[in-house]
C-alpha atoms as a PDB file:
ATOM      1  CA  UNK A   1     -12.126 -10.440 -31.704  1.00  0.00           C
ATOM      2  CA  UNK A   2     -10.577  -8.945 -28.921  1.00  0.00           C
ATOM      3  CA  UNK A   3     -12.093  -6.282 -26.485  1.00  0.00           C
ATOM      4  CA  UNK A   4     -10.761  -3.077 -25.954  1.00  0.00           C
ATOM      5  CA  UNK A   5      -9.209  -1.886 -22.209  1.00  0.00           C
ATOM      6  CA  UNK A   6     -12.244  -0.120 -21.076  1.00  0.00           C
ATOM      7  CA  UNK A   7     -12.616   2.182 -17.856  1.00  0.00           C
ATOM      8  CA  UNK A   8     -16.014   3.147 -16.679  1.00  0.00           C
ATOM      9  CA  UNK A   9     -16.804   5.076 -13.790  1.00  0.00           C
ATOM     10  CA  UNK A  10     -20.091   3.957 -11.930  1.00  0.00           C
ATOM     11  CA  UNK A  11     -22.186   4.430  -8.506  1.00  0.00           C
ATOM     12  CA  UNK A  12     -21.709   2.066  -5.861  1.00  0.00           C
ATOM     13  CA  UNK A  13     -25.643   0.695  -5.046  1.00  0.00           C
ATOM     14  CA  UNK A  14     -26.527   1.886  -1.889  1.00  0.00           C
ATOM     15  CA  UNK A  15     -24.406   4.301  -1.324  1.00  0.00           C
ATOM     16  CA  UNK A  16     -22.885   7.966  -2.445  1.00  0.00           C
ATOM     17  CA  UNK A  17     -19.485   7.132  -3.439  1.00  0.00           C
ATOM     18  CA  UNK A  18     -17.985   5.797  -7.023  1.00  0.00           C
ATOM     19  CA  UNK A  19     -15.733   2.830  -8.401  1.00  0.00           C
ATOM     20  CA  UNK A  20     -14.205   2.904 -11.803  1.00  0.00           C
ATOM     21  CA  UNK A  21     -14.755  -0.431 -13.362  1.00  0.00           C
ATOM     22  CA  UNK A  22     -11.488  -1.673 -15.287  1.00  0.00           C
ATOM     23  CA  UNK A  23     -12.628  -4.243 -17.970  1.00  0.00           C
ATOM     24  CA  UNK A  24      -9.507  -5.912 -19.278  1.00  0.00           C
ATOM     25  CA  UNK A  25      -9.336  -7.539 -23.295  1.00  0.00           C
ATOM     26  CA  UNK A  26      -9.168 -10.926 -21.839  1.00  0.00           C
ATOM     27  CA  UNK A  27     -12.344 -10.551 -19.646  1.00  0.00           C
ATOM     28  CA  UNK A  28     -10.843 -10.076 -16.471  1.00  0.00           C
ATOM     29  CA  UNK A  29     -12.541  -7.466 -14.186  1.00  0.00           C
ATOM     30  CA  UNK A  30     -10.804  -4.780 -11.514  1.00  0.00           C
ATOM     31  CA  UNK A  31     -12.762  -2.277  -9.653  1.00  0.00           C
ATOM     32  CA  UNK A  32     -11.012   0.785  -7.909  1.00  0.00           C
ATOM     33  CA  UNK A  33     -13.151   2.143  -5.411  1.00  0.00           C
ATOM     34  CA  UNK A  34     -12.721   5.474  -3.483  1.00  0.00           C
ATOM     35  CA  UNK A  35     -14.270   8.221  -5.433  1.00  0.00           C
ATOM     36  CA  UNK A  36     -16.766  10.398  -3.635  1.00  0.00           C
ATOM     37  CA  UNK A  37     -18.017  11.390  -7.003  1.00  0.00           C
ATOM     38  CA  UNK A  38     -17.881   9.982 -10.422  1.00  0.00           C
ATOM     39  CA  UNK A  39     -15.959  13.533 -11.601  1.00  0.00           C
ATOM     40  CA  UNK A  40     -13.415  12.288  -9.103  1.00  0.00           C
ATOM     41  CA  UNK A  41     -13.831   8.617 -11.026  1.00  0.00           C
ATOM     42  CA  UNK A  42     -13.186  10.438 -14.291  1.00  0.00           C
ATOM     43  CA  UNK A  43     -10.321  12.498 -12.890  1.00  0.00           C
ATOM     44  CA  UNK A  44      -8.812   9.766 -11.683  1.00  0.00           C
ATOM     45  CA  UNK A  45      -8.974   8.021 -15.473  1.00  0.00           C
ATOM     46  CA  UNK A  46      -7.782  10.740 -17.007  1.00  0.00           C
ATOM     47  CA  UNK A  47      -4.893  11.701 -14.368  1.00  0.00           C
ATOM     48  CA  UNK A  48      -4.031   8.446 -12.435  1.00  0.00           C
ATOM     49  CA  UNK A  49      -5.289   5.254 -14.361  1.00  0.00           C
ATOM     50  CA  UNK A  50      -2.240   5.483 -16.709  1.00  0.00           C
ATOM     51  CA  UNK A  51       0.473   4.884 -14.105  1.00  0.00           C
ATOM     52  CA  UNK A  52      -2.258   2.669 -12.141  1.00  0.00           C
ATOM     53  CA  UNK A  53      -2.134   0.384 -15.398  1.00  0.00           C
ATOM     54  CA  UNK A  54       1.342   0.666 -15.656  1.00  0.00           C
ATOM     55  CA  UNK A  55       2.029  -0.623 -12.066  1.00  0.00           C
ATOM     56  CA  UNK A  56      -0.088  -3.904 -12.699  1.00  0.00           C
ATOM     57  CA  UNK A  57       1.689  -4.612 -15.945  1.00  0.00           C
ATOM     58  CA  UNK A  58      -0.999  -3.478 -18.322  1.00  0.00           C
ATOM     59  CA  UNK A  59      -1.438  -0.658 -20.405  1.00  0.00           C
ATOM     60  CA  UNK A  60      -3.880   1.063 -22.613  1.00  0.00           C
END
């Protein structure tokens, strides 16, 4: 069964900021880090991960 493209947004330990965690279907990992806060991590799915996705060949 294959996984689903997931996006996550999560703390970076030890500090304030945010990453959004990109888990891919084949079990790759990608991490895009420079959120000051995760509604700036979910802004950034919702407005930017599209074309982001797009850019690296994948897609949702």
């Amino acid at each position: 069964m294959t996984r689903p493209l997931t996006l996550t947004p999560r703390p970076i330990k030890g500090s304030d900021g945010w990453f959004v965690q990109i888990l891919f279907p084949d079990g790759r990992e990608k991490r895009v880090s420079r959120f000051m806060t995760q509604a700036e991590a979910e802004a950034w799915i919702a407005n930017e991960s599209d074309d982001w996705l797009a850019g690296m060949g994948e897609g949702r």
